[in-house]
PDB file of N, CA and C in Angstrom:
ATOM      1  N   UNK A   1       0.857  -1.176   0.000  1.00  0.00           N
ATOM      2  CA  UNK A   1       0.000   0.000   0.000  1.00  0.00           C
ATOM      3  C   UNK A   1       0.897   1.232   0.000  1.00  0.00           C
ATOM      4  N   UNK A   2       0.579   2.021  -0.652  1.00  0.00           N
ATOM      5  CA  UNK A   2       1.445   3.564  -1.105  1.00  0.00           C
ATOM      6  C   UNK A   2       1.389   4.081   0.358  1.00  0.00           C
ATOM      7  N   UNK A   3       2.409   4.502   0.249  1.00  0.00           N
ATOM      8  CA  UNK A   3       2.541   5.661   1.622  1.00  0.00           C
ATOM      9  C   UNK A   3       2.714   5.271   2.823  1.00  0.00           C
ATOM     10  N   UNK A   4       1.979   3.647   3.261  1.00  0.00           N
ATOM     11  CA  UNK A   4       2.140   3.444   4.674  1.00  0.00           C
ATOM     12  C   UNK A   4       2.938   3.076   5.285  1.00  0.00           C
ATOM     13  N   UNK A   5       3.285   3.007   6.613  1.00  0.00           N
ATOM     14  CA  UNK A   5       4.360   2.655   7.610  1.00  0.00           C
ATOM     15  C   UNK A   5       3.600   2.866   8.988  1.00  0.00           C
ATOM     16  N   UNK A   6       4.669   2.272   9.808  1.00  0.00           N
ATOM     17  CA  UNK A   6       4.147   2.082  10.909  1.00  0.00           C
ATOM     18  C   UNK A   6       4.867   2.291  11.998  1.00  0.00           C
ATOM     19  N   UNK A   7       4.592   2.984  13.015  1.00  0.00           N
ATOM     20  CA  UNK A   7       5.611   3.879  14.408  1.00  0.00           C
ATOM     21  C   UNK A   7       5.298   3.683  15.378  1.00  0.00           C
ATOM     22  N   UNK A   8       6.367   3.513  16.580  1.00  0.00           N
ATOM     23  CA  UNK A   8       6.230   2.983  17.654  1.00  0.00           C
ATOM     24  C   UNK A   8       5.455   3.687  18.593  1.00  0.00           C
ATOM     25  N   UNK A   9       4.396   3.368  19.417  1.00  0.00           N
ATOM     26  CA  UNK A   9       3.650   3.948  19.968  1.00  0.00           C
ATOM     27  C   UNK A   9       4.396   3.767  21.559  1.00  0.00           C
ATOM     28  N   UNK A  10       3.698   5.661  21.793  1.00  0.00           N
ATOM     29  CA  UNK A  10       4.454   5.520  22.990  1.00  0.00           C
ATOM     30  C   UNK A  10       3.620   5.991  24.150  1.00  0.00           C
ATOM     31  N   UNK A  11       3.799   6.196  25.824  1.00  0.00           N
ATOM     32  CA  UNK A  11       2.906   6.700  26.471  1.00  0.00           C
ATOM     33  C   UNK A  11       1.910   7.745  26.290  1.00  0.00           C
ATOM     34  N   UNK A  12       2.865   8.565  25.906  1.00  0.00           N
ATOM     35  CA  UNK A  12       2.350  10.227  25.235  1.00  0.00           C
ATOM     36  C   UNK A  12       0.675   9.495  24.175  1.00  0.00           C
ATOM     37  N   UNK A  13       0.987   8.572  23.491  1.00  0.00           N
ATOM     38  CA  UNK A  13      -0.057   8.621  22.536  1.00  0.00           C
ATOM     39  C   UNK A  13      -1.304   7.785  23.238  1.00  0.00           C
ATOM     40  N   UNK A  14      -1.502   7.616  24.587  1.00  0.00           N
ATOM     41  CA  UNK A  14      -2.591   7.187  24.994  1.00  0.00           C
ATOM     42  C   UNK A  14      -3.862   7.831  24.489  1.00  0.00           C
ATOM     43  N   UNK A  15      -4.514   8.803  24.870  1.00  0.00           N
ATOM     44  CA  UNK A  15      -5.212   9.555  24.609  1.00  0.00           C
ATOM     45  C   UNK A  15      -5.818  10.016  23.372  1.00  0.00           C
ATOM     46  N   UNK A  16      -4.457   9.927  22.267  1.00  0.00           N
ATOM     47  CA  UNK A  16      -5.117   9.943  20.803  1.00  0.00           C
ATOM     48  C   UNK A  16      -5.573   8.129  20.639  1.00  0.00           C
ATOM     49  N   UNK A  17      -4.658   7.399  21.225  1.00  0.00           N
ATOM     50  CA  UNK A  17      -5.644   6.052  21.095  1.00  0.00           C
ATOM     51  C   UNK A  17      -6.835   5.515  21.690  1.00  0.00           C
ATOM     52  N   UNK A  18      -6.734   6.392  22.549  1.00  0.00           N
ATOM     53  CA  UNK A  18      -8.179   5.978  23.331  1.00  0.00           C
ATOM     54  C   UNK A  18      -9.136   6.825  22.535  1.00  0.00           C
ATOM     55  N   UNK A  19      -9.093   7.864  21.957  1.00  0.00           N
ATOM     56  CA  UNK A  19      -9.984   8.820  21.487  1.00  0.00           C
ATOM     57  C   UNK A  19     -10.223   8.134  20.129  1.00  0.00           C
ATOM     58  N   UNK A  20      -9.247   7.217  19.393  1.00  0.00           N
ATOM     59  CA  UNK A  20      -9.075   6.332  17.858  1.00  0.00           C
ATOM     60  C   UNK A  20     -10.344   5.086  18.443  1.00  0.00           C
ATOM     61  N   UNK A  21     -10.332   4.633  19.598  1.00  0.00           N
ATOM     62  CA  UNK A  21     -11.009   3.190  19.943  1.00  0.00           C
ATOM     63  C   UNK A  21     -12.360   4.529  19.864  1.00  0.00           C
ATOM     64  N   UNK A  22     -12.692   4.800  20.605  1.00  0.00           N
ATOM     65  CA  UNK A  22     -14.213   5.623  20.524  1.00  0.00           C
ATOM     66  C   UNK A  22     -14.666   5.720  19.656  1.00  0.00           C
ATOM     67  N   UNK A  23     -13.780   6.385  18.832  1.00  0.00           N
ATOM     68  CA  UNK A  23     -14.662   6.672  17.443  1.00  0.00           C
ATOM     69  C   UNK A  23     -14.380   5.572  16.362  1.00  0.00           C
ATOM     70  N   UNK A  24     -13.677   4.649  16.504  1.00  0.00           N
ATOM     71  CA  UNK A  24     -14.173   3.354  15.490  1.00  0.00           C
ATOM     72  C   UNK A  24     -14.691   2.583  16.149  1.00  0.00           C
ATOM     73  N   UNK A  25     -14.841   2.247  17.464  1.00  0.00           N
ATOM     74  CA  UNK A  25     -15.933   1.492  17.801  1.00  0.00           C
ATOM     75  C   UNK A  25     -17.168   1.455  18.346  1.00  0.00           C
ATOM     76  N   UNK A  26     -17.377   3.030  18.136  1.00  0.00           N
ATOM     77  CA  UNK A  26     -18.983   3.668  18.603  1.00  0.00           C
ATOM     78  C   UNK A  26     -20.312   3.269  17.829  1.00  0.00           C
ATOM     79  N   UNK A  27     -20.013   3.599  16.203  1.00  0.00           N
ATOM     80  CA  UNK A  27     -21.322   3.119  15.444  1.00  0.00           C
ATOM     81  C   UNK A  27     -21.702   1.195  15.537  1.00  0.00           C
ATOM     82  N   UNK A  28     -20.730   0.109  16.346  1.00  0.00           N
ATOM     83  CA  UNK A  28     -21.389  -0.812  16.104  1.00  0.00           C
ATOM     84  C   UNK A  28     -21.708  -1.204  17.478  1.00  0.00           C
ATOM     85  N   UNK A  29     -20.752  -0.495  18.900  1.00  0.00           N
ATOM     86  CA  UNK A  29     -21.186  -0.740  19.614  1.00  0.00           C
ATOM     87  C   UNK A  29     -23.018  -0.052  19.949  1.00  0.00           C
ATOM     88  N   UNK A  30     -22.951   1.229  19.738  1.00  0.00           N
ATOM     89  CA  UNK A  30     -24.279   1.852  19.519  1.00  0.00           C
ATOM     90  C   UNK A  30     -25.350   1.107  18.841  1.00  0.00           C
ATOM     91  N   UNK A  31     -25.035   0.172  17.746  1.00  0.00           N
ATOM     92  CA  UNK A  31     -26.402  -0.575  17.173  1.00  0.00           C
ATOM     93  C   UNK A  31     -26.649  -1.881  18.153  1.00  0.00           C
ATOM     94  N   UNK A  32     -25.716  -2.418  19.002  1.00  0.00           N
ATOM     95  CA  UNK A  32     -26.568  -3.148  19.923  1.00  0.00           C
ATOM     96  C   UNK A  32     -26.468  -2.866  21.461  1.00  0.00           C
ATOM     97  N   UNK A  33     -26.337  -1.430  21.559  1.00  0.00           N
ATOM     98  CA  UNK A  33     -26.865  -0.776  22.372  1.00  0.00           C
ATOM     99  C   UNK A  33     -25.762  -0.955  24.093  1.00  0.00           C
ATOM    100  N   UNK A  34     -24.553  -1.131  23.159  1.00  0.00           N
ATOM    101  CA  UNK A  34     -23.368  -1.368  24.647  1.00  0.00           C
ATOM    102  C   UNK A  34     -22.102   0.068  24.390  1.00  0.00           C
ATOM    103  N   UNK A  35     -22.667   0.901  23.877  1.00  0.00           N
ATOM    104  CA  UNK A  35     -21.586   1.806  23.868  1.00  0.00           C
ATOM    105  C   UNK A  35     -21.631   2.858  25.246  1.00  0.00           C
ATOM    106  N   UNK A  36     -20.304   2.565  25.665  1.00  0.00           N
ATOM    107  CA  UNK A  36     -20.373   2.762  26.812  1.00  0.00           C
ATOM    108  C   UNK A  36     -18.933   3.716  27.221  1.00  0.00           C
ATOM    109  N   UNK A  37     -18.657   5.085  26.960  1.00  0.00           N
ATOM    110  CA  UNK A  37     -17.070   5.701  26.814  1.00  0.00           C
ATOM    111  C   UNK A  37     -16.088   5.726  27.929  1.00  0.00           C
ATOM    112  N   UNK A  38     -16.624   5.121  29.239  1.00  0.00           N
ATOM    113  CA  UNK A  38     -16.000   5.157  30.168  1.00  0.00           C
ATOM    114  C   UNK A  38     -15.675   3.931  30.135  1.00  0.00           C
ATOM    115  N   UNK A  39     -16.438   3.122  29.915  1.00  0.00           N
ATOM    116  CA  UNK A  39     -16.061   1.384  30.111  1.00  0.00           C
ATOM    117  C   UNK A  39     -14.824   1.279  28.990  1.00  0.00           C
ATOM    118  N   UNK A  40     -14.742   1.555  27.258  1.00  0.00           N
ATOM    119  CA  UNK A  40     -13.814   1.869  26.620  1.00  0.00           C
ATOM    120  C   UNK A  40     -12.928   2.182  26.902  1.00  0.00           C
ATOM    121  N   UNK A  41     -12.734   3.639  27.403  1.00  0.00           N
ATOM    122  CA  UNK A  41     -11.699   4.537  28.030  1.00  0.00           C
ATOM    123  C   UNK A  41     -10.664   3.317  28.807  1.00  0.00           C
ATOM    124  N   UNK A  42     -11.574   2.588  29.676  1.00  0.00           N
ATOM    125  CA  UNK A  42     -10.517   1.838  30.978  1.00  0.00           C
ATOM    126  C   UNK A  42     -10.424   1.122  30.672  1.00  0.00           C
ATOM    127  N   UNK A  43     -10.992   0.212  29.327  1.00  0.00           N
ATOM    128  CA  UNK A  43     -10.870  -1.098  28.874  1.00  0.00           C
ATOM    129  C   UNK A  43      -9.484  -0.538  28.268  1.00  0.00           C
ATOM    130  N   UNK A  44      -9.080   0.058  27.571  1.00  0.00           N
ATOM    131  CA  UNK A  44      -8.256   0.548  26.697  1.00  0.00           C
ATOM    132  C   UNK A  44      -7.001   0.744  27.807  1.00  0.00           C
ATOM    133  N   UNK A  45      -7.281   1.566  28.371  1.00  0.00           N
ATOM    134  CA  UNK A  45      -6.227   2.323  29.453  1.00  0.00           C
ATOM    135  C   UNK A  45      -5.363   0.966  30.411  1.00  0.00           C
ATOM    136  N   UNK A  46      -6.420   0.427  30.951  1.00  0.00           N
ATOM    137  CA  UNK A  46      -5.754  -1.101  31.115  1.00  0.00           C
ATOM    138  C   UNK A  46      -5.180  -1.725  30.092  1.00  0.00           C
ATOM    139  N   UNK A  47      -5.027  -2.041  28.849  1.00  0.00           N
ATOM    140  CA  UNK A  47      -4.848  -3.252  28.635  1.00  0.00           C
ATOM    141  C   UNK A  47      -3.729  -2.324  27.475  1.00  0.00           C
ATOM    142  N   UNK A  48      -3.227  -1.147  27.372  1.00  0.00           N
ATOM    143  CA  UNK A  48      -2.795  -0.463  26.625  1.00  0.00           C
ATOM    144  C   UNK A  48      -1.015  -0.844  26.976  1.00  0.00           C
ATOM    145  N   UNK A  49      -0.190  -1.567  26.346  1.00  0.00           N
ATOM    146  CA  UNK A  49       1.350  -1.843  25.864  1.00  0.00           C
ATOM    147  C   UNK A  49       1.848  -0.754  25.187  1.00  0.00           C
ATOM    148  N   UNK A  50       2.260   0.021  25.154  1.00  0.00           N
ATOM    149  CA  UNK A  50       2.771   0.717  24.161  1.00  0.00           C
ATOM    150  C   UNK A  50       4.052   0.549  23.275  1.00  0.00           C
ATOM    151  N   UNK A  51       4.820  -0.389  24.294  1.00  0.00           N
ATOM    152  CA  UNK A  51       6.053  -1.355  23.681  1.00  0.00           C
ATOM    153  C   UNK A  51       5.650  -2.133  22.328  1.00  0.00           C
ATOM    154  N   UNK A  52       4.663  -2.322  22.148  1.00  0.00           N
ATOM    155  CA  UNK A  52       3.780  -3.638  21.844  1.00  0.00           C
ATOM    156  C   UNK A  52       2.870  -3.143  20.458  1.00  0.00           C
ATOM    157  N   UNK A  53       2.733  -1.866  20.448  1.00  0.00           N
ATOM    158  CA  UNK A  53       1.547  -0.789  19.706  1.00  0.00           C
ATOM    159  C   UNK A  53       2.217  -0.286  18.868  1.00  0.00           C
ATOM    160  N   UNK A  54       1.651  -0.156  17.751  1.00  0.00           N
ATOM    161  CA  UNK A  54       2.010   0.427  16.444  1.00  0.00           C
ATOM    162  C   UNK A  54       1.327   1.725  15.749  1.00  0.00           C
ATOM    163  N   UNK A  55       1.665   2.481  15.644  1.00  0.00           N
ATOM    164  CA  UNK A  55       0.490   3.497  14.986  1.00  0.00           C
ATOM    165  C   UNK A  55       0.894   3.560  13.658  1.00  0.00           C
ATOM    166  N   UNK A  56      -0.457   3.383  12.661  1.00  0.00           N
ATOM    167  CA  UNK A  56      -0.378   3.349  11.449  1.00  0.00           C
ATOM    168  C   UNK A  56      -0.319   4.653  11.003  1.00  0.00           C
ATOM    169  N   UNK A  57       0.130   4.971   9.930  1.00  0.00           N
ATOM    170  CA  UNK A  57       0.553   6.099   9.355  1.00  0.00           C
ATOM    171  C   UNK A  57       0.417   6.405   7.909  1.00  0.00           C
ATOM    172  N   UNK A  58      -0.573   7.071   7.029  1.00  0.00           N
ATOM    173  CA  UNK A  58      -0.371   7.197   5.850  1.00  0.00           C
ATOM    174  C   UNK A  58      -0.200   8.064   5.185  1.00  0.00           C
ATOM    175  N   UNK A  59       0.772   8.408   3.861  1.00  0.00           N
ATOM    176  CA  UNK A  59       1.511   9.876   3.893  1.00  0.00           C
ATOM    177  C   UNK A  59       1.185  10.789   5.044  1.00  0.00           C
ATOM    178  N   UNK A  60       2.227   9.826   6.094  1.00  0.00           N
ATOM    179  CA  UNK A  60       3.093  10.484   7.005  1.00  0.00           C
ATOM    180  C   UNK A  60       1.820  11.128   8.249  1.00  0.00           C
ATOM    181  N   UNK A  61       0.368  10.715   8.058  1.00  0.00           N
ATOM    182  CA  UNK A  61      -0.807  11.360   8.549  1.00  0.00           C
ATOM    183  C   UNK A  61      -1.021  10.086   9.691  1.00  0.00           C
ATOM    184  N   UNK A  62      -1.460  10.480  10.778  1.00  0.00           N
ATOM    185  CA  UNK A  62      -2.143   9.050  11.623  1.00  0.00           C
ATOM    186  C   UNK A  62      -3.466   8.062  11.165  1.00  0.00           C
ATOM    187  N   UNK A  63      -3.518   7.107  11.097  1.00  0.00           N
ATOM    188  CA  UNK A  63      -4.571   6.755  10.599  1.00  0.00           C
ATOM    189  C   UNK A  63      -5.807   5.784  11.363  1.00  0.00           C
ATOM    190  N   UNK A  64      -4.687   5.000  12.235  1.00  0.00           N
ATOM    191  CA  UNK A  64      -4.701   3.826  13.114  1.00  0.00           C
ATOM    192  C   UNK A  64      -3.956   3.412  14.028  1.00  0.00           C
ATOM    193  N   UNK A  65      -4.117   2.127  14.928  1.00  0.00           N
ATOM    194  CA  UNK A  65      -2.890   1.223  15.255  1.00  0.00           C
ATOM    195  C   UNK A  65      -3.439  -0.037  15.341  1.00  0.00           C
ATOM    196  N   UNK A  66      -2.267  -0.638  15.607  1.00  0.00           N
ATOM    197  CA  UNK A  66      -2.802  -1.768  16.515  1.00  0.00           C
ATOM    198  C   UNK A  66      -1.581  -2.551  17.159  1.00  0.00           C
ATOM    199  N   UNK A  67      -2.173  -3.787  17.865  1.00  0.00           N
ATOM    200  CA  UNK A  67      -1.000  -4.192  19.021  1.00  0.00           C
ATOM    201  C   UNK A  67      -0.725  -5.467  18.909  1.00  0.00           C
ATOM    202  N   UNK A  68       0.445  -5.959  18.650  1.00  0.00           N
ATOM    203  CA  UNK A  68       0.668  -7.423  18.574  1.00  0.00           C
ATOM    204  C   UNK A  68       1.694  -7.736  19.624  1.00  0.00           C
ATOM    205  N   UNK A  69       0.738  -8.442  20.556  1.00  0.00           N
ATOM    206  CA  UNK A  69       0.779  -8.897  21.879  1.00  0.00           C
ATOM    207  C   UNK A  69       2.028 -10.043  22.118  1.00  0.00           C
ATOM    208  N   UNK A  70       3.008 -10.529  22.899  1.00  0.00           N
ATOM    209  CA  UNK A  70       3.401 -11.578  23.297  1.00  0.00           C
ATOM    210  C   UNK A  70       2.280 -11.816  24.315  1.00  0.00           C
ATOM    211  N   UNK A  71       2.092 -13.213  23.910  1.00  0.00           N
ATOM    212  CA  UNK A  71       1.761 -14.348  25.115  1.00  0.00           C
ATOM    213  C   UNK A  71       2.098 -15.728  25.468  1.00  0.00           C
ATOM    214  N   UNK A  72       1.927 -16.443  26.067  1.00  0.00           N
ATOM    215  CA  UNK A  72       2.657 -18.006  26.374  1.00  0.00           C
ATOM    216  C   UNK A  72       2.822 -18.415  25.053  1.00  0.00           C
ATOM    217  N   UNK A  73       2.043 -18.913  24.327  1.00  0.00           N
ATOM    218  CA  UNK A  73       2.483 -19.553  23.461  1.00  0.00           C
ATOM    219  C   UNK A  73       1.823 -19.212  21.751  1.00  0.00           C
ATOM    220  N   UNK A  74       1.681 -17.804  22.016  1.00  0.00           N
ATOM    221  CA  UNK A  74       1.318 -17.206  20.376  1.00  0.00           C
ATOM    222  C   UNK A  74       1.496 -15.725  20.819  1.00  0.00           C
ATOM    223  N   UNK A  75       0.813 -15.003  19.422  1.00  0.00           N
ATOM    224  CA  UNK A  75       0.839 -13.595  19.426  1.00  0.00           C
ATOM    225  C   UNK A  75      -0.473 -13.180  19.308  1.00  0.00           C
ATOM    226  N   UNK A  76      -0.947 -12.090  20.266  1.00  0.00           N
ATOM    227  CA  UNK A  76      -2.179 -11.668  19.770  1.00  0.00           C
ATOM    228  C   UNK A  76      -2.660 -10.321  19.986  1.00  0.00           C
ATOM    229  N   UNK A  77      -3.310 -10.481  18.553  1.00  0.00           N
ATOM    230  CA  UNK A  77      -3.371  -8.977  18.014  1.00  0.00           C
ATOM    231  C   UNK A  77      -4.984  -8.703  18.760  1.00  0.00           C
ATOM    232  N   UNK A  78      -4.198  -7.385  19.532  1.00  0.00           N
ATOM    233  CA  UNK A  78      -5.249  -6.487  20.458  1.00  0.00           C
ATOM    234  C   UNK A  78      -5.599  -4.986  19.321  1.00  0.00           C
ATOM    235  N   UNK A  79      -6.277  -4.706  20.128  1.00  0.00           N
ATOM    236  CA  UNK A  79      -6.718  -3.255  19.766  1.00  0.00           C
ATOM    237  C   UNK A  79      -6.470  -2.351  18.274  1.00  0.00           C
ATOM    238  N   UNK A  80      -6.676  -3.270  16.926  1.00  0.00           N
ATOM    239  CA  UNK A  80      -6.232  -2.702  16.087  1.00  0.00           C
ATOM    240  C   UNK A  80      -7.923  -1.924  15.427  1.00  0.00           C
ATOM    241  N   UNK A  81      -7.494  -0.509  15.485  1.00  0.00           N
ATOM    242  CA  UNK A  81      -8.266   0.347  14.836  1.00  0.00           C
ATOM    243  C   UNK A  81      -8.099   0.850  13.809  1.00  0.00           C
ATOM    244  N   UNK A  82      -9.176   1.331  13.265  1.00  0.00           N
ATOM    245  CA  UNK A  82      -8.381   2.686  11.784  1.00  0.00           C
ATOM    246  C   UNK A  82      -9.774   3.748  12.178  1.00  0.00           C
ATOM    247  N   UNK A  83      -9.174   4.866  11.847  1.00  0.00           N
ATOM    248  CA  UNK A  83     -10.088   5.925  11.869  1.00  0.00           C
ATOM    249  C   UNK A  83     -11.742   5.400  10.736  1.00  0.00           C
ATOM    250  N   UNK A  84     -12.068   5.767  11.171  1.00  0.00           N
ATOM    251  CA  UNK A  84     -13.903   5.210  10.324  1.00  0.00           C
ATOM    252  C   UNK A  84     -13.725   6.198   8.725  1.00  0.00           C
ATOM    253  N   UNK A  85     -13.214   7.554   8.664  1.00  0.00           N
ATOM    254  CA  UNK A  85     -12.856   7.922   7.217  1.00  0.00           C
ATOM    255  C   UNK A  85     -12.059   7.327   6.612  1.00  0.00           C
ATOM    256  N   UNK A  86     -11.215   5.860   6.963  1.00  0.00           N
ATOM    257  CA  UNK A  86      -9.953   5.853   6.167  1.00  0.00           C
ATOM    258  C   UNK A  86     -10.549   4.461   5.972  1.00  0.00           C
ATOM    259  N   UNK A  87     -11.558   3.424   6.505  1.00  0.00           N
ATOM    260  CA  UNK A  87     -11.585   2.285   6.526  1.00  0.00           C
ATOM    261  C   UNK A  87     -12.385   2.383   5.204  1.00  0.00           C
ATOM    262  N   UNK A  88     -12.393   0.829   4.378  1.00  0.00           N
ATOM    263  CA  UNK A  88     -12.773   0.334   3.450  1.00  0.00           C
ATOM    264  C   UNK A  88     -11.920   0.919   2.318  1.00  0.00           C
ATOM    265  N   UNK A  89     -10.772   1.283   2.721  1.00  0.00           N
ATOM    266  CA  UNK A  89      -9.925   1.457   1.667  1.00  0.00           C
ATOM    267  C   UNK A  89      -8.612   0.910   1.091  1.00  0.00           C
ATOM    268  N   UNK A  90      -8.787  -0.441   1.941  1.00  0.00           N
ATOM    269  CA  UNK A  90      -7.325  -1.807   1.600  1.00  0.00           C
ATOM    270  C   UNK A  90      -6.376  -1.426   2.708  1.00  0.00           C
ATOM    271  N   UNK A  91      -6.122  -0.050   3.648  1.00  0.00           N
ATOM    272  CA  UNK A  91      -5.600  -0.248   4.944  1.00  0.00           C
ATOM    273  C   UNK A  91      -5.340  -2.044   5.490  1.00  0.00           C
ATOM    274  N   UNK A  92      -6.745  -2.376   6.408  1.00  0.00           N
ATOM    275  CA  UNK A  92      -6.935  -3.178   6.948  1.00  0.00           C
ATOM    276  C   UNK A  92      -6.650  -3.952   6.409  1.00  0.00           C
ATOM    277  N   UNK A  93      -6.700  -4.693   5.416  1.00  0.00           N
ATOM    278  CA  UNK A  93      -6.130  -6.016   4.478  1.00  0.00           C
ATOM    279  C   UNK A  93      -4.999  -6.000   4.799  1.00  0.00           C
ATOM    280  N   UNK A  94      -4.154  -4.564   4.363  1.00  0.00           N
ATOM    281  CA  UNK A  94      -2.507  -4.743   4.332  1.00  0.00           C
ATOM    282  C   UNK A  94      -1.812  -5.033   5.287  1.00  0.00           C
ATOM    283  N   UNK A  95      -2.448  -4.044   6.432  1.00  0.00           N
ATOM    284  CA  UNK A  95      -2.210  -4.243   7.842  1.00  0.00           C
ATOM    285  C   UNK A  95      -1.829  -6.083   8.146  1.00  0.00           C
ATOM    286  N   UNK A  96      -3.188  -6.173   7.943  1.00  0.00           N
ATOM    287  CA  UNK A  96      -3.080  -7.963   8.414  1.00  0.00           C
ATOM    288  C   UNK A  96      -1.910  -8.539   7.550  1.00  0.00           C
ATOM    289  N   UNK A  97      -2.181  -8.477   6.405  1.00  0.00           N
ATOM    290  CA  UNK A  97      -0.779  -9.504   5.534  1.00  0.00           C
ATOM    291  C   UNK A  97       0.514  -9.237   6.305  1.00  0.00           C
ATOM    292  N   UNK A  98       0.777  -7.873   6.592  1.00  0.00           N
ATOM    293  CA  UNK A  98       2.047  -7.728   6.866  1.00  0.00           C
ATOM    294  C   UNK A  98       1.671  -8.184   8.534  1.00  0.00           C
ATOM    295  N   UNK A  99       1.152  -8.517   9.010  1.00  0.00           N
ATOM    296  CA  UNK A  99       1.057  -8.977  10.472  1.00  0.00           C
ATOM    297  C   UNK A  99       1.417 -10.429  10.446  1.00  0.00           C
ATOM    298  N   UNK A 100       0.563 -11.361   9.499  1.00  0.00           N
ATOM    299  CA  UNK A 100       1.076 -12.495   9.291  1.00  0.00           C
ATOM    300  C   UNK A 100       2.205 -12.669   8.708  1.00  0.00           C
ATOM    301  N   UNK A 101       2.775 -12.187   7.823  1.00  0.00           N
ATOM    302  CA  UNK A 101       4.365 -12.434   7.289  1.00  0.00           C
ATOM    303  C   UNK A 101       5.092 -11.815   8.701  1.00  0.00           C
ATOM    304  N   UNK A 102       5.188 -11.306   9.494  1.00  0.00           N
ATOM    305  CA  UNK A 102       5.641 -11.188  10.901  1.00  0.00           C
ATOM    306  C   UNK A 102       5.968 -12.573  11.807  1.00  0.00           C
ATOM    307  N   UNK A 103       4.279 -12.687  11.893  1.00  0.00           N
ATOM    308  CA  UNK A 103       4.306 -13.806  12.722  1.00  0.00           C
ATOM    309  C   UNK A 103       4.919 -15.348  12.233  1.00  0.00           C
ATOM    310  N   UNK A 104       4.887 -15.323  10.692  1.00  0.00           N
ATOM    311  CA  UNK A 104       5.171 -16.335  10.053  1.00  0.00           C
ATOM    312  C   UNK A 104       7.134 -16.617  10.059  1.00  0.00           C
ATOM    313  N   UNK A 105       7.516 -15.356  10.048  1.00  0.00           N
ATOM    314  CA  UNK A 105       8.567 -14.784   9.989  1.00  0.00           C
ATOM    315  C   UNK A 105       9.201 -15.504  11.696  1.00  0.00           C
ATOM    316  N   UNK A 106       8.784 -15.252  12.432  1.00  0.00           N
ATOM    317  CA  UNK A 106       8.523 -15.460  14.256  1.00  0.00           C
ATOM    318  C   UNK A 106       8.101 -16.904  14.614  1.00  0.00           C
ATOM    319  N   UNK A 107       7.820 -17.529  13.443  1.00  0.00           N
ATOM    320  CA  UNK A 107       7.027 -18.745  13.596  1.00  0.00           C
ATOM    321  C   UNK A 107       6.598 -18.912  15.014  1.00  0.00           C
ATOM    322  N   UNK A 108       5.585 -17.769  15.053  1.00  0.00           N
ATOM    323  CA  UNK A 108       4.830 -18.103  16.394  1.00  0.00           C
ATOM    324  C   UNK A 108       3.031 -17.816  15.549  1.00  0.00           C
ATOM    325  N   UNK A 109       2.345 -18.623  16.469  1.00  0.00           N
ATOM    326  CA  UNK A 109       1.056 -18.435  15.893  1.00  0.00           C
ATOM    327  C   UNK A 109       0.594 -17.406  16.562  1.00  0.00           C
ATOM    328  N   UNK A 110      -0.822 -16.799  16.064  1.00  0.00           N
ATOM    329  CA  UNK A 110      -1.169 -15.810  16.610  1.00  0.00           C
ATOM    330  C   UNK A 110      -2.942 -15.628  16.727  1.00  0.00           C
ATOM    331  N   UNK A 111      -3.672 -14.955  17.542  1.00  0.00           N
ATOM    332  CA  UNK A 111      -4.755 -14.834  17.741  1.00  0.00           C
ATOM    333  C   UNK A 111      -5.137 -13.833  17.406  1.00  0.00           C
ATOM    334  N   UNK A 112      -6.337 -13.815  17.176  1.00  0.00           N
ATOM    335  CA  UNK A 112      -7.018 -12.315  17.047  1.00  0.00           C
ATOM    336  C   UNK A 112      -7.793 -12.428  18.196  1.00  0.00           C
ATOM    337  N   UNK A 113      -8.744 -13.224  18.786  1.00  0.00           N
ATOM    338  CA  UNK A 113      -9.872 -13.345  19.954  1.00  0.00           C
ATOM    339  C   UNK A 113      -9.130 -13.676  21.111  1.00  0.00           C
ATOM    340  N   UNK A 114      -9.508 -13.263  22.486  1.00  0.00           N
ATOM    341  CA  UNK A 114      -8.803 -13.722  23.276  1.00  0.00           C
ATOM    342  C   UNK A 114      -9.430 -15.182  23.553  1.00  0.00           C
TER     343      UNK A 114
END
């Protein structure tokens, strides 16, 4: 994909990620009626690595992140968002390929669900 790359996320960027989880996961939590910004906020705030977190980047603009986790015995990918203007545009596909040639790379398996 033209333009993208990906940067290490750091404490400082809590807040734009917690504010990235809200607004991509408001319109589906809202249709079955569990959107909830405080429960988000601390779901996020807890479980937030920043060692671990990537922020996506396209010409050089923020777009997303997401987090590929160590655990006992795989990798698993937490909290990957994209802003709701940028999705349905092959982002997310690429994202993943290059996540699996990672992990494949690592020959460790990996989860998406906990």
């Amino acid at each position: 994909m033209e333009n993208l790359r990906f940067a290490q996320a750091t404490q400082d960027d809590l807040e734009l990620l917690v504010d990235l989880r809200l607004k991509a996961m408001r319109p589906s939590l809202e249709a079955i009626g569990r959107f909830n910004p405080d429960r988000a906020r601390q779901r996020f705030t807890d479980e937030y690595e920043p060692e671990h977190t990537r922020l996506i980047l396209q010409n050089g603009k923020f777009v997303g992140c997401f987090a590929l986790l160590p655990r006992d015995k795989h990798l698993y990918l937490g909290h990957f968002y994209l802003l709701p203007e940028t999705q349905g545009r092959g982002i997310g596909k690429f994202v993943m390929g290059e996540l699996l040639g990672v992990t494949k790379a690592l020959k460790q398996p990996y989860r998406i669900g906990k």
